[in-house]
Protein backbone atom coordinates (compact mmCIF):
# COMPACT_ATOMS: atom_id res chain seq x y z
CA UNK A 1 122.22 99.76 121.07
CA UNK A 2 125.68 99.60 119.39
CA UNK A 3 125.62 97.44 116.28
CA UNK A 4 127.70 94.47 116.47
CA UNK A 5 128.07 93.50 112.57
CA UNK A 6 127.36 90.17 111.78
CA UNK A 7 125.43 89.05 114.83
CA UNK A 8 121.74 88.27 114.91
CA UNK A 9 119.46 90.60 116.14
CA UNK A 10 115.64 89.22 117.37
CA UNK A 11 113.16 91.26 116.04
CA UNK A 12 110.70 89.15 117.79
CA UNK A 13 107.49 87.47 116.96
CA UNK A 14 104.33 88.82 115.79
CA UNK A 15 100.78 87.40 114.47
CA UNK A 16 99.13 89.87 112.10
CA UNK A 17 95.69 89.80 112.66
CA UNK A 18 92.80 90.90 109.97
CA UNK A 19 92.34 94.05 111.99
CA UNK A 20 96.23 94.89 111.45
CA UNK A 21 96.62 93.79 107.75
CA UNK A 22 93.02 96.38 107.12
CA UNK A 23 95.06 99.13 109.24
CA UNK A 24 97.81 98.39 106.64
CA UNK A 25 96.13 98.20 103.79
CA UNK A 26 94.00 101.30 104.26
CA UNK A 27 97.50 102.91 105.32
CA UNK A 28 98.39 102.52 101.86
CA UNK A 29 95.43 103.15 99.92
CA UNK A 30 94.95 99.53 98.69
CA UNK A 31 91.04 99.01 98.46
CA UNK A 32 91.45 96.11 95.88
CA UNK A 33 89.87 93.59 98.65
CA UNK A 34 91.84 90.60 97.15
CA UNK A 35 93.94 90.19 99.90
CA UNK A 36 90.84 89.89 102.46
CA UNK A 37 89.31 87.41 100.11
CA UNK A 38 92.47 85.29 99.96
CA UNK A 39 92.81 85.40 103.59
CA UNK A 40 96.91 86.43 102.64
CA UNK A 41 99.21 89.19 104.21
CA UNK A 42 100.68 91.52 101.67
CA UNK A 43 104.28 90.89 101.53
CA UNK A 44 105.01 94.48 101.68
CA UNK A 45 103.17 94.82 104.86
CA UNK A 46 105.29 91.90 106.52
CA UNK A 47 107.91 93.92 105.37
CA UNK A 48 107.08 96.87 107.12
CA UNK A 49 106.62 94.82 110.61
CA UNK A 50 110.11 93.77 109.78
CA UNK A 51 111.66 97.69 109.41
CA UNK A 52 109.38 98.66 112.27
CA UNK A 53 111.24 95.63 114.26
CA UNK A 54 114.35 96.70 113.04
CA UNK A 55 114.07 100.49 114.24
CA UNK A 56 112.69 99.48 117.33
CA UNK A 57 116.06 97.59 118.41
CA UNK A 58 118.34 99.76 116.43
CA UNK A 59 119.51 103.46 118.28
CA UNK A 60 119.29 105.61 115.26
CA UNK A 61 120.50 109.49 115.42
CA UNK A 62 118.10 111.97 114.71
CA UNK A 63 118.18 112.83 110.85
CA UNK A 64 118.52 109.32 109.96
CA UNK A 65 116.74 108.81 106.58
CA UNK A 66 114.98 105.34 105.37
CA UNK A 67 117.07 104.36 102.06
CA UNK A 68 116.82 101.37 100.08
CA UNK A 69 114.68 98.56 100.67
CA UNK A 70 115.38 94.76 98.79
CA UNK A 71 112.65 92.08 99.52
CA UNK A 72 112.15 88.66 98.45
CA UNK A 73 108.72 87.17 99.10
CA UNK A 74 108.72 82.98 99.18
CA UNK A 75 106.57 81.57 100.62
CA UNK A 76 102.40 83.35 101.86
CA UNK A 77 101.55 84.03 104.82
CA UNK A 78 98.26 83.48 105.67
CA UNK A 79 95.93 86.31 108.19
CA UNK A 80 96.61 84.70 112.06
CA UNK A 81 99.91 83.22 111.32
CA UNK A 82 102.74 83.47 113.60
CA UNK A 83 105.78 85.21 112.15
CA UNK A 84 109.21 85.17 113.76
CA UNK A 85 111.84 87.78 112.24
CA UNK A 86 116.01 87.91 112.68
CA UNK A 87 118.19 91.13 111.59
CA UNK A 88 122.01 90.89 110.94
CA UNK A 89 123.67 94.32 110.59
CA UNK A 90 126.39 94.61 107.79
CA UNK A 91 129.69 96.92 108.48
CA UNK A 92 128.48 100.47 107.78
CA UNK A 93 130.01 102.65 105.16
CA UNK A 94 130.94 106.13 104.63
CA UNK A 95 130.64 109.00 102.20
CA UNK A 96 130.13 112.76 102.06
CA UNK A 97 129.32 113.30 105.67
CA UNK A 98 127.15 109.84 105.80
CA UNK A 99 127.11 106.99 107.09
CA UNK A 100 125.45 104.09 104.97
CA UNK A 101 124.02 101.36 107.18
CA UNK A 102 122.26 97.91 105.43
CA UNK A 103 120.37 95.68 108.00
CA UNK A 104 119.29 92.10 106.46
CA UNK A 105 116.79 90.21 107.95
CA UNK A 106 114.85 86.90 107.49
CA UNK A 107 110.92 86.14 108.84
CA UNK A 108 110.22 82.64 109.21
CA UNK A 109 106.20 81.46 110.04
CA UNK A 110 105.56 79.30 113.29
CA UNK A 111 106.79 76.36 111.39
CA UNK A 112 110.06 77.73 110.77
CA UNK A 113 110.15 78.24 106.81
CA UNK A 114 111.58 80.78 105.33
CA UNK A 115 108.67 83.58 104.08
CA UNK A 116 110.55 86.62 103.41
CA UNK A 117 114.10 88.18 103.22
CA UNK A 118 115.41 91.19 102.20
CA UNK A 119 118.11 94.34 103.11
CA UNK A 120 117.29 97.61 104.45
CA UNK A 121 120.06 100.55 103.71
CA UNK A 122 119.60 103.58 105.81
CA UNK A 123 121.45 106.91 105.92
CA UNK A 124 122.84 108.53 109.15
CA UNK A 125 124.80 111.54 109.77
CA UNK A 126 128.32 110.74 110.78
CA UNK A 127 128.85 110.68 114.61
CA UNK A 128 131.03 113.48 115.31
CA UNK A 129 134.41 113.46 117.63
């Protein structure tokens, strides 16, 4: 996909269930149970849906290397909710043979509030030719 800078990208809609938010939270190592017992999603985790998204729609070169990550949680998210998530590419930059790419995106629940934003920066190698 090429990147079109400043246009929206739809990164789809997603409900994560208890059985995902475990497989996350065992991914991690967090066995503090006191997200289970809330009945909340870990912010981080909806933030890994959202770069998961992200690199699904985005045609990354091989060697491309996961570099910054911003995040702003406002708002839960409660186990079963429906999230929907938006991406809008920022014009890449360049130095010493790479090129700096910084996706931000936005994840709104099924009653369209805002829940989370943030900025993803990844590192690719400069396209040659």
């Amino acid at each position: 996909m090429d990147i079109a800078v400043g246009t929206a990208i739809d990164l789809g809609t997603w409900t994560l269930t208890e059985p995902s938010v475990r497989e996350y939270l065992d991914a991690v190592g967090d066995d503090l149970g006191i997200y289970a017992e809330a009945g909340l999603v870990p912010p981080l985790a909806l933030c890994a849906w959202a770069l998961g998204a992200m690199l699904e729609k985005l045609s990354l070169p091989a060697g491309t290397i996961h570099s910054i990550q911003d995040m702003e949680a406002l708002e839960g998210v409660v186990v079963g909710e429906e999230i929907r998530g938006e991406a809008v590419p920022e014009r890449p930059r360049s130095r010493g043979g790479l090129r700096f790419m910084t996706v931000g995106y936005t994840l709104y629940n099924g009653s369209g509030d805002l829940v989370q934003r943030g900025k993803t920066t990844v590192l690719t190698p400069e396209r040659e030719g």
